[in-house]
PDB file of N, CA and C in Angstrom:
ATOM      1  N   UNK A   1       0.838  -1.170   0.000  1.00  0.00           N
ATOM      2  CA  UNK A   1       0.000   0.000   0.000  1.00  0.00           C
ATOM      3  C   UNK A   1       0.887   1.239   0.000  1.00  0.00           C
ATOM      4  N   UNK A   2       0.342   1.601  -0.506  1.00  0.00           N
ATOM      5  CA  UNK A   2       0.990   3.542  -0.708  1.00  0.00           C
ATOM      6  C   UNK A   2       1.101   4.251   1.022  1.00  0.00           C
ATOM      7  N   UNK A   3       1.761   5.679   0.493  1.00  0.00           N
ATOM      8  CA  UNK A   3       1.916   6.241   2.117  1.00  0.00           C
ATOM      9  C   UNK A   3       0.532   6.681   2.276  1.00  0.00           C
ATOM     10  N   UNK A   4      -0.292   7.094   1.476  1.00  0.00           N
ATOM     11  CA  UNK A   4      -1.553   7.654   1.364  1.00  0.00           C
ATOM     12  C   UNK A   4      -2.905   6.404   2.254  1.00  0.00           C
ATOM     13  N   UNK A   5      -2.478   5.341   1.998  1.00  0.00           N
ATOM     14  CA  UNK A   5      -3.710   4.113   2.125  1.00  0.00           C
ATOM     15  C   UNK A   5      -3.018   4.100   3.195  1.00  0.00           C
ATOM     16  N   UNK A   6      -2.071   3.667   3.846  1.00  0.00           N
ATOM     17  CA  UNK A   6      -1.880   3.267   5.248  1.00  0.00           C
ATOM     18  C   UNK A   6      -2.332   4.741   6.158  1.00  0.00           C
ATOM     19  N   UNK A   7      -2.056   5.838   5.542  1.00  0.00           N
ATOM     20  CA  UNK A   7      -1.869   7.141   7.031  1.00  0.00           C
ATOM     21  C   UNK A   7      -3.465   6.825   6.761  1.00  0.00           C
ATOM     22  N   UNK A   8      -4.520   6.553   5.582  1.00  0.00           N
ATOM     23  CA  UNK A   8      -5.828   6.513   5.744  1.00  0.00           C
ATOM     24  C   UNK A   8      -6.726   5.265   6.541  1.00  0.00           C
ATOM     25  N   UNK A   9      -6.039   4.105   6.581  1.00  0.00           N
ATOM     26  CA  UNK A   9      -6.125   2.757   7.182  1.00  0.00           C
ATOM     27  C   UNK A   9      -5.665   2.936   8.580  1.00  0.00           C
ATOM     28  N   UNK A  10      -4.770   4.198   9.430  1.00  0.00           N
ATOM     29  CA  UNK A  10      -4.459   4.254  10.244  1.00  0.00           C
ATOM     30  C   UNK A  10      -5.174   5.384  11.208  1.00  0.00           C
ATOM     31  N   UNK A  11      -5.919   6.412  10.298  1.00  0.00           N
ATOM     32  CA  UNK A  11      -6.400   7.608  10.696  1.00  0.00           C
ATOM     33  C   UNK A  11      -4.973   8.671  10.844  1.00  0.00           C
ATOM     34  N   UNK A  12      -4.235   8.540   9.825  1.00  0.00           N
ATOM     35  CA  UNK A  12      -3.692   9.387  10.464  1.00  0.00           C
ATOM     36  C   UNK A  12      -3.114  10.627   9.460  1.00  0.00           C
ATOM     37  N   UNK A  13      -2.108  11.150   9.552  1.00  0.00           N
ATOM     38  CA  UNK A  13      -1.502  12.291   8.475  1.00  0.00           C
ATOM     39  C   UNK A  13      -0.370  11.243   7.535  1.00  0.00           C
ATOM     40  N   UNK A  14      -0.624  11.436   6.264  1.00  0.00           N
ATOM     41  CA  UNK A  14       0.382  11.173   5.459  1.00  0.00           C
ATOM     42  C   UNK A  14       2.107  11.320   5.660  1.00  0.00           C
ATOM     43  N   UNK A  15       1.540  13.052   6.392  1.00  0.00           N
ATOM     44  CA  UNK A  15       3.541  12.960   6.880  1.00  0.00           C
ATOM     45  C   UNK A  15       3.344  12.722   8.140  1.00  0.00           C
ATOM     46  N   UNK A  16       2.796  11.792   8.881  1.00  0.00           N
ATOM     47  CA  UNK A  16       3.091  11.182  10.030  1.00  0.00           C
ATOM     48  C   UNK A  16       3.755  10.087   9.502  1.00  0.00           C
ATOM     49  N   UNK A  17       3.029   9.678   8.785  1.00  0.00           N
ATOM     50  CA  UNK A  17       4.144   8.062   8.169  1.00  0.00           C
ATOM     51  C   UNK A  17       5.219   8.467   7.589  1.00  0.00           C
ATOM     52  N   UNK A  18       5.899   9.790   6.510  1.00  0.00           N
ATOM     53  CA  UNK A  18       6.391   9.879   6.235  1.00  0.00           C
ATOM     54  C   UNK A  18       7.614   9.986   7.238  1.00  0.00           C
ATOM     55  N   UNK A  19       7.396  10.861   8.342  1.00  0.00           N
ATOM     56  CA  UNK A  19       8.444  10.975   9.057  1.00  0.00           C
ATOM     57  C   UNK A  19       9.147   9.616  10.386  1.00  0.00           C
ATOM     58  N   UNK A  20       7.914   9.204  10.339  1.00  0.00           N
ATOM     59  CA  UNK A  20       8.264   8.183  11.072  1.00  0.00           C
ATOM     60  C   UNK A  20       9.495   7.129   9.868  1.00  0.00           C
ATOM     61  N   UNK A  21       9.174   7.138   8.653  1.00  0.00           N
ATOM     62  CA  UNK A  21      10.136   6.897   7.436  1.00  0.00           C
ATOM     63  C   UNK A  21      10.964   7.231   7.559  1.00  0.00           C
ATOM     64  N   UNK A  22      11.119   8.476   7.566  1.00  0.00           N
ATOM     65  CA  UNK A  22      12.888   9.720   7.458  1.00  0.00           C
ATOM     66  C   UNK A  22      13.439   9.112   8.465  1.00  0.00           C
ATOM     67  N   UNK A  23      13.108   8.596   9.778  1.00  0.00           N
ATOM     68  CA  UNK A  23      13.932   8.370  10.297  1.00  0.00           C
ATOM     69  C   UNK A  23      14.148   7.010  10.788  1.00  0.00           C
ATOM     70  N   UNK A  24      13.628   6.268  10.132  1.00  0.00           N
ATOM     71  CA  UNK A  24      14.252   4.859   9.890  1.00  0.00           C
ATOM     72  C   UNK A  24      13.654   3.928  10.642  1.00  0.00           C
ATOM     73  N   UNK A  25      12.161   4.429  11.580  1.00  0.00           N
ATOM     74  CA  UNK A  25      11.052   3.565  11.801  1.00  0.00           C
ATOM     75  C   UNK A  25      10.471   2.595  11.407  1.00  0.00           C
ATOM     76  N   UNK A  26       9.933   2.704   9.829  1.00  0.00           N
ATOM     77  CA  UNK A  26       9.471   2.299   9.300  1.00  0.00           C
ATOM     78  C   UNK A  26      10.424   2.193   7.537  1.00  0.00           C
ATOM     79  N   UNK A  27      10.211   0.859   7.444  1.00  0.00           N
ATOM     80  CA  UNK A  27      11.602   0.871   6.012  1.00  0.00           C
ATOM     81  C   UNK A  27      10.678  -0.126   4.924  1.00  0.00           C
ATOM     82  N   UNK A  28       9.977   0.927   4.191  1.00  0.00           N
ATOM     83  CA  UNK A  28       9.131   0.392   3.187  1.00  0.00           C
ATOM     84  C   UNK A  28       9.565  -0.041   1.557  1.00  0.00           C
ATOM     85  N   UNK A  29       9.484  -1.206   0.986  1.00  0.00           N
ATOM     86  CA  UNK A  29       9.927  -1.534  -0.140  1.00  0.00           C
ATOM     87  C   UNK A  29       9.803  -0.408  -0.936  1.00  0.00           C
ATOM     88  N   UNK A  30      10.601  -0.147  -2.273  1.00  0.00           N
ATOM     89  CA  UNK A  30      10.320   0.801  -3.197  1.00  0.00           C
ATOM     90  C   UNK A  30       9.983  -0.309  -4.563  1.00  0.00           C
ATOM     91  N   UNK A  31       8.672   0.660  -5.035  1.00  0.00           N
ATOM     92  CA  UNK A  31       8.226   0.130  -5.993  1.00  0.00           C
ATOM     93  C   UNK A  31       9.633  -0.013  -7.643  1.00  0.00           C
ATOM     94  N   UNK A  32       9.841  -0.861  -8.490  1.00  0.00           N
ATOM     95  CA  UNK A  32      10.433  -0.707  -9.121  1.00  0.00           C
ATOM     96  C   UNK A  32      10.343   0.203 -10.518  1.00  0.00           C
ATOM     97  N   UNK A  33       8.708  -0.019 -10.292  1.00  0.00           N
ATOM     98  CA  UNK A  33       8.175   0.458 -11.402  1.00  0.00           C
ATOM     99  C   UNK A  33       8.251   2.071 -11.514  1.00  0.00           C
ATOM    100  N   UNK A  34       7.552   2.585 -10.074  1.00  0.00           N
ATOM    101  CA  UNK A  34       7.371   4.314 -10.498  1.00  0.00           C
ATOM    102  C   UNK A  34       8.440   4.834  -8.882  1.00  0.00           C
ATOM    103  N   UNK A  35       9.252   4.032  -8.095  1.00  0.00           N
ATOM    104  CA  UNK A  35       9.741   4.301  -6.794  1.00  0.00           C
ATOM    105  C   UNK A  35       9.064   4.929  -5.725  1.00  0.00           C
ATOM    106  N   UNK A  36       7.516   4.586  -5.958  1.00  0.00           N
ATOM    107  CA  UNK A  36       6.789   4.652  -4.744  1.00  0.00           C
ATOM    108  C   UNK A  36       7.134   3.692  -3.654  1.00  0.00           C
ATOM    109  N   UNK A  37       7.078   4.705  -3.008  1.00  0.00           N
ATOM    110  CA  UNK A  37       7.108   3.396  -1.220  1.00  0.00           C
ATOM    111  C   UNK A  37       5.985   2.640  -1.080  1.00  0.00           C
ATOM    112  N   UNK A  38       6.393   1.370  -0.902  1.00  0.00           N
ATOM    113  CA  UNK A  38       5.077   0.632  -0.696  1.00  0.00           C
ATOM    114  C   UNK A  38       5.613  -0.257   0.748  1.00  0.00           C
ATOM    115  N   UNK A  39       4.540   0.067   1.334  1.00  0.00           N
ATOM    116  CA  UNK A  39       4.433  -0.485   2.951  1.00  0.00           C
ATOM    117  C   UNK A  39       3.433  -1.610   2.734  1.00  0.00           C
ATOM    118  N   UNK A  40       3.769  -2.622   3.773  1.00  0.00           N
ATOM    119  CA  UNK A  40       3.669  -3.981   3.627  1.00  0.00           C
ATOM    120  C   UNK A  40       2.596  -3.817   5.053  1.00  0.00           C
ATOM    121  N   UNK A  41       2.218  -4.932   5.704  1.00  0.00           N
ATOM    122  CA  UNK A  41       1.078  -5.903   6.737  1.00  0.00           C
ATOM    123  C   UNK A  41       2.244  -5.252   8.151  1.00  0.00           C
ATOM    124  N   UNK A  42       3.630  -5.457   7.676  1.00  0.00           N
ATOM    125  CA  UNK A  42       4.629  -5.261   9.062  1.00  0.00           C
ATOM    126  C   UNK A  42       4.560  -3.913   9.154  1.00  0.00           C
ATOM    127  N   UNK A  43       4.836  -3.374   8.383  1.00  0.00           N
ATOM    128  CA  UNK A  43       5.168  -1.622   8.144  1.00  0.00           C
ATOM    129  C   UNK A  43       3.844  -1.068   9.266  1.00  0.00           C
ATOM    130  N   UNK A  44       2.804  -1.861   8.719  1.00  0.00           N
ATOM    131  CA  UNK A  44       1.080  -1.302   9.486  1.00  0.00           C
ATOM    132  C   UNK A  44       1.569  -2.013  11.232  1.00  0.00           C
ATOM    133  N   UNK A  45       2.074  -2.671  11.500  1.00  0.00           N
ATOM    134  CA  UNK A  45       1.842  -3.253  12.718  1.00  0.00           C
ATOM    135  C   UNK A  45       3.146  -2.230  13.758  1.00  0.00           C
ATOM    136  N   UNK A  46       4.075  -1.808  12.752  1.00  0.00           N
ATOM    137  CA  UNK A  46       4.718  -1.248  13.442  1.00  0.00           C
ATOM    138  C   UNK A  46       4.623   0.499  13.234  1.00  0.00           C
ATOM    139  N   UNK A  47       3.749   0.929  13.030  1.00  0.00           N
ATOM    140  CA  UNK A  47       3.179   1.996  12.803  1.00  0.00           C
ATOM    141  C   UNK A  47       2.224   1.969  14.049  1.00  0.00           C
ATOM    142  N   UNK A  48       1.067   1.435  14.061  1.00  0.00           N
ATOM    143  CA  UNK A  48       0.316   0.997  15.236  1.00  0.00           C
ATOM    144  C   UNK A  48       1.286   0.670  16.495  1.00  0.00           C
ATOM    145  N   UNK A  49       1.840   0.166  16.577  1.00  0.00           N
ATOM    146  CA  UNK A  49       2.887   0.100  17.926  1.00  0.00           C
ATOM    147  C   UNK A  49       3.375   1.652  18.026  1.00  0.00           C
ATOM    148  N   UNK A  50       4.052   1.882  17.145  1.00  0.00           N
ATOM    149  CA  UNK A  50       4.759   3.268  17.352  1.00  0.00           C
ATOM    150  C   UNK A  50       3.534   4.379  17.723  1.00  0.00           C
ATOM    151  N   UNK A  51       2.355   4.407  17.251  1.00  0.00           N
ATOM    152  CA  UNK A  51       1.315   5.228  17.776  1.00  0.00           C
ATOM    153  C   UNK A  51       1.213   5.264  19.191  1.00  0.00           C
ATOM    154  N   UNK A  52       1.013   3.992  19.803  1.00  0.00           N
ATOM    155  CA  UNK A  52       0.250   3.405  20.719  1.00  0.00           C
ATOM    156  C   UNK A  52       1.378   3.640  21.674  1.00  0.00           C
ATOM    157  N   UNK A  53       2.532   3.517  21.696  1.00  0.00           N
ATOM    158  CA  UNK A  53       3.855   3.633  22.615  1.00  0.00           C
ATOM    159  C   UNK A  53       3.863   5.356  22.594  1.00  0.00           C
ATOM    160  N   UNK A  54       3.687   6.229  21.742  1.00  0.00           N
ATOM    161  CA  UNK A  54       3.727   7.728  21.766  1.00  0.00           C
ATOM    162  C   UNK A  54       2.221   8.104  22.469  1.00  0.00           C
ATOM    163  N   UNK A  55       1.287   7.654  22.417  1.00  0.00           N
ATOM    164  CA  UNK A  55      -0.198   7.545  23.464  1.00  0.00           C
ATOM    165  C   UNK A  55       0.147   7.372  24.670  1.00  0.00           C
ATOM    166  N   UNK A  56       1.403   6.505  24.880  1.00  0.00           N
ATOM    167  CA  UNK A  56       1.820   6.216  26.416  1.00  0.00           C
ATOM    168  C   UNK A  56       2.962   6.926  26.670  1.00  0.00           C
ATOM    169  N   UNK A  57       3.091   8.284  25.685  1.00  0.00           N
ATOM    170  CA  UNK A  57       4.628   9.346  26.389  1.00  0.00           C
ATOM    171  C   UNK A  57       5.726   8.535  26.191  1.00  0.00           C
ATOM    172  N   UNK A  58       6.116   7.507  25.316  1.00  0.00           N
ATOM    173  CA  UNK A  58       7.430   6.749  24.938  1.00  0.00           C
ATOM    174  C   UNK A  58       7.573   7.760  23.912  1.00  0.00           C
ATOM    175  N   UNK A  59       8.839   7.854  24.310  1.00  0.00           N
ATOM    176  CA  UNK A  59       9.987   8.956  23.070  1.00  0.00           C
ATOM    177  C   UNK A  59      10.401   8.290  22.090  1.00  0.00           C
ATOM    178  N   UNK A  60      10.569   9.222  20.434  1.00  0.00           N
ATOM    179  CA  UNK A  60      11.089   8.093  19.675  1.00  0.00           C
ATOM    180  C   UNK A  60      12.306   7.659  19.848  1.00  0.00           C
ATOM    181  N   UNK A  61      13.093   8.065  20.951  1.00  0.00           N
ATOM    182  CA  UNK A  61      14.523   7.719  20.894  1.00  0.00           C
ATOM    183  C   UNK A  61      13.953   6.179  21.695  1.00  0.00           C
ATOM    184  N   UNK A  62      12.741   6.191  22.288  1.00  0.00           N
ATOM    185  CA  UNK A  62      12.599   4.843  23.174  1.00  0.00           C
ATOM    186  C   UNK A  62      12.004   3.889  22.207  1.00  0.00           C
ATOM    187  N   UNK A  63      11.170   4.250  21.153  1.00  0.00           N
ATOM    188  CA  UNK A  63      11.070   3.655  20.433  1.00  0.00           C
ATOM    189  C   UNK A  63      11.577   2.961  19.946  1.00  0.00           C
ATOM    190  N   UNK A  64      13.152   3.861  19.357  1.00  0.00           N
ATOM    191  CA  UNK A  64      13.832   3.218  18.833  1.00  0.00           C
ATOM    192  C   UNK A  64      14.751   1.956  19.302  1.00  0.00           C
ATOM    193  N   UNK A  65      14.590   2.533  20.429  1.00  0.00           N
ATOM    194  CA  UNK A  65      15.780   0.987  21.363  1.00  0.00           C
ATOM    195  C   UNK A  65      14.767  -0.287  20.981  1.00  0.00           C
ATOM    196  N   UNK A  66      13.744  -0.175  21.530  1.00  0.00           N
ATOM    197  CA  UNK A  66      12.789  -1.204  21.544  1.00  0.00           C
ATOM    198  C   UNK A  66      12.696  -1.769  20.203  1.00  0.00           C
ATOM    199  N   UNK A  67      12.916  -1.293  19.207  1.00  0.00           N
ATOM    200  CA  UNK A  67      13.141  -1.923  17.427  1.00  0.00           C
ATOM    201  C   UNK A  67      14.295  -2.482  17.641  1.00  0.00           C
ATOM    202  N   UNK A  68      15.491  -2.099  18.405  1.00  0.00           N
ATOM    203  CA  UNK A  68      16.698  -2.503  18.081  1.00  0.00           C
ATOM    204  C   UNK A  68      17.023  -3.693  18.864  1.00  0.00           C
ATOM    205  N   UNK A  69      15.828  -3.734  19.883  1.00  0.00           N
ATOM    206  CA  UNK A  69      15.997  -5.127  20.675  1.00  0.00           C
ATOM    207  C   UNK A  69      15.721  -6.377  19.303  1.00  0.00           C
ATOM    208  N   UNK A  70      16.673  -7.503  20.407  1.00  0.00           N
ATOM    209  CA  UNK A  70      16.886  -8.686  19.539  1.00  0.00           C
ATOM    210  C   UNK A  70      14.975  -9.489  19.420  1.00  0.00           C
ATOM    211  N   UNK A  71      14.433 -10.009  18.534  1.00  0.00           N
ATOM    212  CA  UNK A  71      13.297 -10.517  18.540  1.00  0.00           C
ATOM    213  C   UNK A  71      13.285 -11.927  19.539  1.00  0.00           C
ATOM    214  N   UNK A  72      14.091 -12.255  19.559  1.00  0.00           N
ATOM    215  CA  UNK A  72      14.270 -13.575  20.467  1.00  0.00           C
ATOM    216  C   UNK A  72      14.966 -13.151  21.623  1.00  0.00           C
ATOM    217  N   UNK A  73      14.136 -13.539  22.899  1.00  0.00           N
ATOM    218  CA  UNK A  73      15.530 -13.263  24.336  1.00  0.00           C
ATOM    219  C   UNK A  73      15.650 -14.605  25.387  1.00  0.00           C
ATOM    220  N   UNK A  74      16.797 -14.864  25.315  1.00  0.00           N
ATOM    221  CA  UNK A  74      17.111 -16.173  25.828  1.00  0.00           C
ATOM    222  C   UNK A  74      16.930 -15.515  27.296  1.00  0.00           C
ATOM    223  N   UNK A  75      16.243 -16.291  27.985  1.00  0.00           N
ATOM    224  CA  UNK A  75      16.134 -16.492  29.700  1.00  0.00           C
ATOM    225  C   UNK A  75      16.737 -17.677  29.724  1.00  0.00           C
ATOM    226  N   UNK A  76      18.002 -16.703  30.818  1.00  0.00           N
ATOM    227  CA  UNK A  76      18.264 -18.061  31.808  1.00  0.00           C
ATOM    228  C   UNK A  76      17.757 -19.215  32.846  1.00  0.00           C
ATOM    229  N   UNK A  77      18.102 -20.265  32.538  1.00  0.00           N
ATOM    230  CA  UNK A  77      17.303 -21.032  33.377  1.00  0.00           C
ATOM    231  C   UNK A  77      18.243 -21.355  34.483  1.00  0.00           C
ATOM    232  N   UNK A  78      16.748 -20.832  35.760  1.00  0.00           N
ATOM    233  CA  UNK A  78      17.564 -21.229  37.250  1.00  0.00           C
ATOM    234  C   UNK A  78      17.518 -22.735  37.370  1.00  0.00           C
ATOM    235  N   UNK A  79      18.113 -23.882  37.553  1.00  0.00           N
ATOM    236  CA  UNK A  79      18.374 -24.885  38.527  1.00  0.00           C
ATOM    237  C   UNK A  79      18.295 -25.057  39.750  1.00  0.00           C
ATOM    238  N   UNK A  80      17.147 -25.736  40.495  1.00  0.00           N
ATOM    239  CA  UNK A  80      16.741 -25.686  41.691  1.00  0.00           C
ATOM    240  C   UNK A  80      17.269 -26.967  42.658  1.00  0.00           C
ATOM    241  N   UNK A  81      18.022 -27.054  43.256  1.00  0.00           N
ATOM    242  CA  UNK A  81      18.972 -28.237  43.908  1.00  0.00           C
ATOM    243  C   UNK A  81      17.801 -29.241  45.424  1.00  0.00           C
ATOM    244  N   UNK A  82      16.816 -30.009  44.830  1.00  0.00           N
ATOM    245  CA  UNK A  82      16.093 -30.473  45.946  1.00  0.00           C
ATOM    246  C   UNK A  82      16.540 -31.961  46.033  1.00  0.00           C
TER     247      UNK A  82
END
């Protein structure tokens, strides 16, 4: 989808998505044909997160850590000696 169908699928401003873009939030395929950005199912889920975390006063610098976390987190397992 275009930047236009998602900021409209999202309620929101066109350069809200855009900027959340500029700065490397959101990293949408470019079309080959005319180099429109086209945002994908993930692009929308992490758009919606990024809303919903700025609703709760998270900064985009906090945002951003939280993207940069690893998707998998190994917990250690305690061993209990009975």
């Amino acid at each position: 989808m275009k930047v236009n169908q998602l900021a409209n699928e999202l309620s929101i401003t066109a350069d809200t998505v855009r900027f959340y873009t500029r700065i490397g939030l959101l990293n949408p395929n470019k079309s080959p044909v005319n180099g429109y950005k086209i945002y994908n199912g993930e692009d929308k889920s992490r758009m919606q997160f990024i809303l919903s975390a700025r609703k709760l006063d998270f900064s985009v610098d906090e945002i951003k850590v939280i993207f940069l976390r690893p998707t998998t987190v190994k917990v250690p397992v305690i061993l209990c000696g009975h």
